[in-house]
Structure formats: structure tokens, C-alpha cells
Protein backbone atom coordinates (compact mmCIF):
# COMPACT_ATOMS: atom_id res chain seq x y z
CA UNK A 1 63.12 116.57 55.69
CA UNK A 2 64.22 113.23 56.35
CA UNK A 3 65.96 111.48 53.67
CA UNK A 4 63.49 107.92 52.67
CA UNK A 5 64.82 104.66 53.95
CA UNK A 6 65.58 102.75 50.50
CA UNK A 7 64.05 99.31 49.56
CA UNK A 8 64.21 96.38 50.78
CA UNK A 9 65.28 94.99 47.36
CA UNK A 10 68.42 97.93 46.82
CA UNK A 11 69.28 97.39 50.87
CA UNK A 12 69.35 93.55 49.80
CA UNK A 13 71.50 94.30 46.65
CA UNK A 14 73.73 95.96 49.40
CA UNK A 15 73.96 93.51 51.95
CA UNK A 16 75.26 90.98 48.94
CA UNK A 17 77.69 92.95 48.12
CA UNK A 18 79.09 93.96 51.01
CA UNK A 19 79.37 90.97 52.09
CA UNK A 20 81.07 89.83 49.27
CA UNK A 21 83.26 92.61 49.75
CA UNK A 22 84.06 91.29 53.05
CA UNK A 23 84.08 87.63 52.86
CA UNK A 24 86.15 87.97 49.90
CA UNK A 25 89.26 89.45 50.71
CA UNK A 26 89.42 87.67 54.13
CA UNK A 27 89.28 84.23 52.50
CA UNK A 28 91.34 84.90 49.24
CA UNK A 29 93.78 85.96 52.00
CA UNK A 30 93.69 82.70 53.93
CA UNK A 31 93.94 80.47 50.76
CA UNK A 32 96.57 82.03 49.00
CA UNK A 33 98.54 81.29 52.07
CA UNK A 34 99.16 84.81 54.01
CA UNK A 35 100.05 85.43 57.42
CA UNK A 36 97.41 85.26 60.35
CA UNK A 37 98.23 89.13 60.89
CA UNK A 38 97.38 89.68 56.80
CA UNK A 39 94.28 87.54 56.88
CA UNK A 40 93.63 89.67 59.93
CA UNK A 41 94.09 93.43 58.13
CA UNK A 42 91.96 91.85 54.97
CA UNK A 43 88.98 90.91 56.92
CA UNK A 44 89.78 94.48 58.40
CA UNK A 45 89.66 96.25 55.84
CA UNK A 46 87.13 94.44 53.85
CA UNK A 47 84.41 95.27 56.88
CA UNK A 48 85.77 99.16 56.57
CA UNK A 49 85.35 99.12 53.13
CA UNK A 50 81.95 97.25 53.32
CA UNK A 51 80.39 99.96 55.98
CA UNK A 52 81.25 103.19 53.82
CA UNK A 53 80.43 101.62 50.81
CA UNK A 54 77.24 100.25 51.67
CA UNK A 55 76.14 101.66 55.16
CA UNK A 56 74.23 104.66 54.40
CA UNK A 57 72.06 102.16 52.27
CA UNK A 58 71.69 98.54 54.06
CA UNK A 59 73.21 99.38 57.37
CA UNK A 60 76.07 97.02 56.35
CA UNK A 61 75.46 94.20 59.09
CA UNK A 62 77.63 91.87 56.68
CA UNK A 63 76.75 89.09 59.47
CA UNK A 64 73.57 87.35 60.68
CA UNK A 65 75.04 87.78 64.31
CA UNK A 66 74.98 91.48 63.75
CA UNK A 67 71.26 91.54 62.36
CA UNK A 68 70.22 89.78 64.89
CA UNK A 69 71.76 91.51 67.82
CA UNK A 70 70.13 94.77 66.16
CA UNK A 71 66.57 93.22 66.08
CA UNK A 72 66.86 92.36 69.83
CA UNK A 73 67.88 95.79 70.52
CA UNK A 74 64.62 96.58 68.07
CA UNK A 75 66.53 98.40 65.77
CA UNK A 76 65.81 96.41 63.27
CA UNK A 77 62.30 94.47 61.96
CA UNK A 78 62.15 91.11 62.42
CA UNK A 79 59.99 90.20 59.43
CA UNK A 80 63.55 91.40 57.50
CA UNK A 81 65.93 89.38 59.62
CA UNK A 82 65.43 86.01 57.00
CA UNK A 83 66.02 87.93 53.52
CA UNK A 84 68.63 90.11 55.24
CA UNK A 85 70.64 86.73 56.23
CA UNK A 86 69.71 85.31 52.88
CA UNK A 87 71.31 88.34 51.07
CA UNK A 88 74.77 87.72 53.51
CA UNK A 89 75.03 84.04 52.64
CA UNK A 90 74.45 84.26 48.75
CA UNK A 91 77.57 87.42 49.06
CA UNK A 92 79.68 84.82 50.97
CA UNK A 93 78.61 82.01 48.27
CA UNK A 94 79.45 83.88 45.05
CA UNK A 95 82.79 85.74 46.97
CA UNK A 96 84.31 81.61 47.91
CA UNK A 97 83.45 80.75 44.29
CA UNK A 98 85.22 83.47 42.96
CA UNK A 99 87.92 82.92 45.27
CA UNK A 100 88.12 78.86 44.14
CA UNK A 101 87.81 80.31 39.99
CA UNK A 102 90.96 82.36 40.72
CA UNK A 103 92.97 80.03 43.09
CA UNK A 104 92.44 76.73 42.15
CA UNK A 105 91.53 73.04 42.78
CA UNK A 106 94.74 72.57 44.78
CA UNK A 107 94.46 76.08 46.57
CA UNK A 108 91.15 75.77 46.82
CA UNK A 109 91.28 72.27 48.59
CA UNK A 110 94.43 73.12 50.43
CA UNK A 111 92.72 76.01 52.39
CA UNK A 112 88.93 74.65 52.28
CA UNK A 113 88.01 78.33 50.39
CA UNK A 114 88.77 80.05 53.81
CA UNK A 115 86.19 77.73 55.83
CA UNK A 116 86.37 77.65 59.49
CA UNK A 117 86.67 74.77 61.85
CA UNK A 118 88.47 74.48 65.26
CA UNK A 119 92.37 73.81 65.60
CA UNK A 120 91.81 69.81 66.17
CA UNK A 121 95.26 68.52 66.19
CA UNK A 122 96.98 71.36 68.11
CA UNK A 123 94.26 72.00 70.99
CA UNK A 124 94.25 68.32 71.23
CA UNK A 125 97.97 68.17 71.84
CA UNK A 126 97.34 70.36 74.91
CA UNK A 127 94.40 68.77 76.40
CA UNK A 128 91.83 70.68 75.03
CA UNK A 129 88.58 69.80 73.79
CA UNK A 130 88.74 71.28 69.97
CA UNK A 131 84.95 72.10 69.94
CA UNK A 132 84.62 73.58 73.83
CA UNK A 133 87.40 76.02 72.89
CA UNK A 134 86.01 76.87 69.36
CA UNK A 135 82.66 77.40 70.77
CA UNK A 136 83.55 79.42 73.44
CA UNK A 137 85.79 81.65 71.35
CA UNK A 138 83.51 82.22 69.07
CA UNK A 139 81.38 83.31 71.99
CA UNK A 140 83.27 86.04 73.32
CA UNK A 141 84.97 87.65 70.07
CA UNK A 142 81.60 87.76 68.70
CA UNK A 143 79.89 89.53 72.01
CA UNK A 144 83.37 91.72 71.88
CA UNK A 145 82.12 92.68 68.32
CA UNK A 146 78.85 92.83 68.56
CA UNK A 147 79.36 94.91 71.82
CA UNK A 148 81.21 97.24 69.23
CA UNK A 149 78.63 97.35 66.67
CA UNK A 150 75.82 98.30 69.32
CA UNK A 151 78.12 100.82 70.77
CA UNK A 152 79.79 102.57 67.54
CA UNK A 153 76.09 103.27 66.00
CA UNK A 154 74.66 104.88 69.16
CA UNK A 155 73.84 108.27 68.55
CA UNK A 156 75.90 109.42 71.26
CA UNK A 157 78.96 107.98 69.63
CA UNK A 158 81.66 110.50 67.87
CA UNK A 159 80.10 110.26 63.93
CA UNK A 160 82.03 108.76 61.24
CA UNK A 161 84.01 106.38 63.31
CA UNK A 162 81.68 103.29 63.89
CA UNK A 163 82.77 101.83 60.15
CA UNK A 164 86.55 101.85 61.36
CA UNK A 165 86.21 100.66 64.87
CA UNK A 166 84.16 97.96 63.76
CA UNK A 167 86.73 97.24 61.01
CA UNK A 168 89.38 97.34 63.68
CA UNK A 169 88.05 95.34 66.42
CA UNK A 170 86.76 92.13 63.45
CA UNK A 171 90.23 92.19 62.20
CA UNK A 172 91.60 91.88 66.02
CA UNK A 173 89.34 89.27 66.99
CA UNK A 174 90.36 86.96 63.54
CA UNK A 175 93.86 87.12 64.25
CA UNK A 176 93.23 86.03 67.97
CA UNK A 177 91.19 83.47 67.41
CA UNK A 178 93.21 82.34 64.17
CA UNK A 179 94.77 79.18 65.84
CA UNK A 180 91.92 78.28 67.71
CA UNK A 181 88.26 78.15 65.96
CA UNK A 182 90.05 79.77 62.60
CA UNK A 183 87.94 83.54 63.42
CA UNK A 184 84.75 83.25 61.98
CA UNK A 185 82.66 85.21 64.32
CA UNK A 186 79.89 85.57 61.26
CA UNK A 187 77.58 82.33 60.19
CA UNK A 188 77.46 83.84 56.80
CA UNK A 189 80.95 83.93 56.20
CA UNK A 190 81.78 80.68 57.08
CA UNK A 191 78.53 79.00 55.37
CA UNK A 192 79.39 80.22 52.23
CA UNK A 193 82.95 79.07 51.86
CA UNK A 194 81.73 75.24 53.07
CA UNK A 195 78.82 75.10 50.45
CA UNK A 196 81.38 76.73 47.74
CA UNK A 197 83.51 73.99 49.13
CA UNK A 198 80.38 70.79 47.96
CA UNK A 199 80.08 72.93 44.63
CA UNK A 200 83.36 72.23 43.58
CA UNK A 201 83.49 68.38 44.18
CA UNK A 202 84.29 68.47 48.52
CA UNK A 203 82.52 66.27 50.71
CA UNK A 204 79.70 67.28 52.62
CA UNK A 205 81.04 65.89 55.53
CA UNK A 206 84.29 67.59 55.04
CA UNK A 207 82.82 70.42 54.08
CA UNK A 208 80.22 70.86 57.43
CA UNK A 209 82.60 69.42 60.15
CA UNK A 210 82.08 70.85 63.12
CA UNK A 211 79.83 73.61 61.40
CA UNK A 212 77.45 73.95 64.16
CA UNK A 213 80.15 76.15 66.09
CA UNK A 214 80.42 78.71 63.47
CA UNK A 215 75.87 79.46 64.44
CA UNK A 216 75.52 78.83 67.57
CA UNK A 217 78.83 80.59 69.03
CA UNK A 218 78.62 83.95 67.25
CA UNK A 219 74.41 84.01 67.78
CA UNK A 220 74.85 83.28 71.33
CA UNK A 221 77.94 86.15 71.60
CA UNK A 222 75.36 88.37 69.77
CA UNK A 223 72.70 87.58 72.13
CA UNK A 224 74.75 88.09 75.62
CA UNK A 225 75.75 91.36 73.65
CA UNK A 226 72.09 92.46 73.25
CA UNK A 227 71.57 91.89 76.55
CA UNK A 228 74.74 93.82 78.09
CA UNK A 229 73.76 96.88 75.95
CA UNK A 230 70.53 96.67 77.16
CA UNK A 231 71.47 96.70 80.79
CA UNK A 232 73.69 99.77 80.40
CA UNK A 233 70.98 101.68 78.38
């Protein structure tokens, strides 16, 4: 007998948390000044964490990017797509506003609470347009993830490993694209950081800069994704 899928309301409880999980130990590695290869590891670990914690309940997307690349595959309804992205951005929220209680105004400020937003000064000192080369790495490290996530769950796949490739290849794809679009590959976890960021007294404007990148890279990565692992099913 097949064991019942749980609630929406308990999977949503799980999706929260594990994001939180996630989102904050990346971040309260970024603003309390660690390495790009620590922040890395963190975000690592956090998804690792996140997925055995909370898997077996919510599915552990942690990512809008992800549910959405598992509805396209239909793996997932779409009528639970909005409260499943709802539940990921309120984690990310209450995980940067911890982060800012614990670090700090000056932390806090120094580090925007672990926001994202393209390397402007340095891929403008070598000719590069700062949004082109945000976007487009936030393209591909997202498809490379997503491309994971699609993969590692396939029942075909050696069980019990999908939570620490997944874990593996996010933590990866951070530190590479660290110095370039700051490794966001997830909407949610850069969304909740910049409105943590306007709760505690930042600019909008500040806050949002360049914001756009951090939706429309990782959805379109998670799209060409879907559609790869659709043409090699």
C-alpha cells in the first residue's frame, strides 16, 4: 500500500522551512564575510540538509525555478506552483531577517543580507556588459541545476543520491558564478534577502537593482532544462 501524499498545508510548512534552511546559511555566510569557496559549501550543504530533511514530505524544490521545471515535466500540478513559490519566498524572508537580527545594521548593509546583483564595477573594467553576463550566467548554472534535479529524481537514478548531487552541483555553480551575477540561480532566495533588505530601512531602489536577472535567468535555465530532459526521455 502506497504511503498518502501529505497536505498541501504540512508540504507548505516544509517548503518554508527548507528554504529557510537553505537560504539561511548561504547568506549568513556571505554577510559575515566568508570566502566564495565557504559561501559555496553553506549553500551546499544547506540544499543537502534541506532535501533529507524535508524531501520525503514537500519534495524540497527550495526554488521557484525547480517547481517550475517539475510542472513542465508534469510532475508537478500547476494549480500548486503559486502557494508552493509563496511558501519559498516567505522561508527566504524570515531566514534574511534572522540573518540582519544576528549580524547587524553595519553587516547587514555591508553585504545587502546576501542579495544578488551582477559584478558592475569589475565586468565593467573588462568590457563587459554587467547585466548580459549576469543574465546569461544565471542561465546556464540554473539549466546545469535544474538538468540535475530532473535527472537525480528519475526513477532510474541510483536511490538516495539525488539530495547530495543536487547539494553538490548548487554549491559548484555559487562559487562559479560568485564574481559574476553573485550565484543566485533561485528567485526565492534572492527576493527575500532584497525585501528583508526595505524592512530594515534600505532603499527600494537599492534594494531591487538589477532584480529582474535573478527571475528571468534562472526561469529561463529551468525552462531550456525542461525541454532538454524532455528530448532525451
Amino acid at each position: 500500500m502506497s504511503t498518502p501524499k501529505p497536505s498541501l498545508p504540512k508540504r507548505l510548512v516544509a517548503e518554508l522551512l527548507g528554504t529557510f534552511m537553505l537560504v539561511f546559511m548561504g547568506t549568513f555566510a556571505i554577510t559575515t564575510g566568508q570566502s566564495n569557496l565557504n559561501i559555496g559549501l553553506a549553500f551546499a550543504v544547506g540544499a543537502i540538509g534541506a532535501i533529507y530533511a524535508f524531501g520525503h514530505i514537500s519534495g524540497a524544490h527550495l526554488n521557484p525555478a525547480i517547481t517550475f521545471a517539475l510542472t513542465l515535466r508534469r510532475k508537478f500540478p500547476w494549480k500548486e506552483v503559486v502557494p508552493y513559490a509563496a511558501a519559498q519566498i516567505a522561508g527566504s524572508v524570515v531566514a534574511a531577517l534572522l540573518n540582519a537580527s544576528i549580524v547587524g545594521q553595519t553587516l547587514s548593509r555591508t553585504y545587502y543580507l546576501g542579495t544578488t546583483y551582477p559584478n558592475v564595477q569589475a565586468l565593467q573594467n573588462v568590457g563587459v556588459a554587467p547585466a548580459v553576463a549576469a543574465l546569461i550566467t544565471e542561465t546556464v548554472v540554473t539549466f546545469i541545476l535544474i538538468l540535475t534535479v530532473l535527472g537525480a529524481t528519475e526513477q532510474e537514478s541510483p536511490g538516495g543520491f539525488a539530495g547530495l548531487a543536487i547539494g553538490l552541483v548548487l554549491g559548484l555553480n555559487v562559487m562559479l558564478a560568485a564574481d559574476i551575477s553573485g550565484g543566485s540561480l533561485n528567485p526565492a532566495r534572492t527576493l527575500g534577502p532584497a525585501l528583508a533588505q526595505v524592512f530594515i530601512g534600505i532603499s527600494p531602489i537599492t534594494a531591487f537593482d538589477y532584480h529582474w536577472i535573478y527571475w528571468v535567468g534562472p526561469l529561463a535555465g529551468s525552462f531550456i532544462a525542461a525541454l532538454v530532459h524532455w528530448g532525451k526521455s
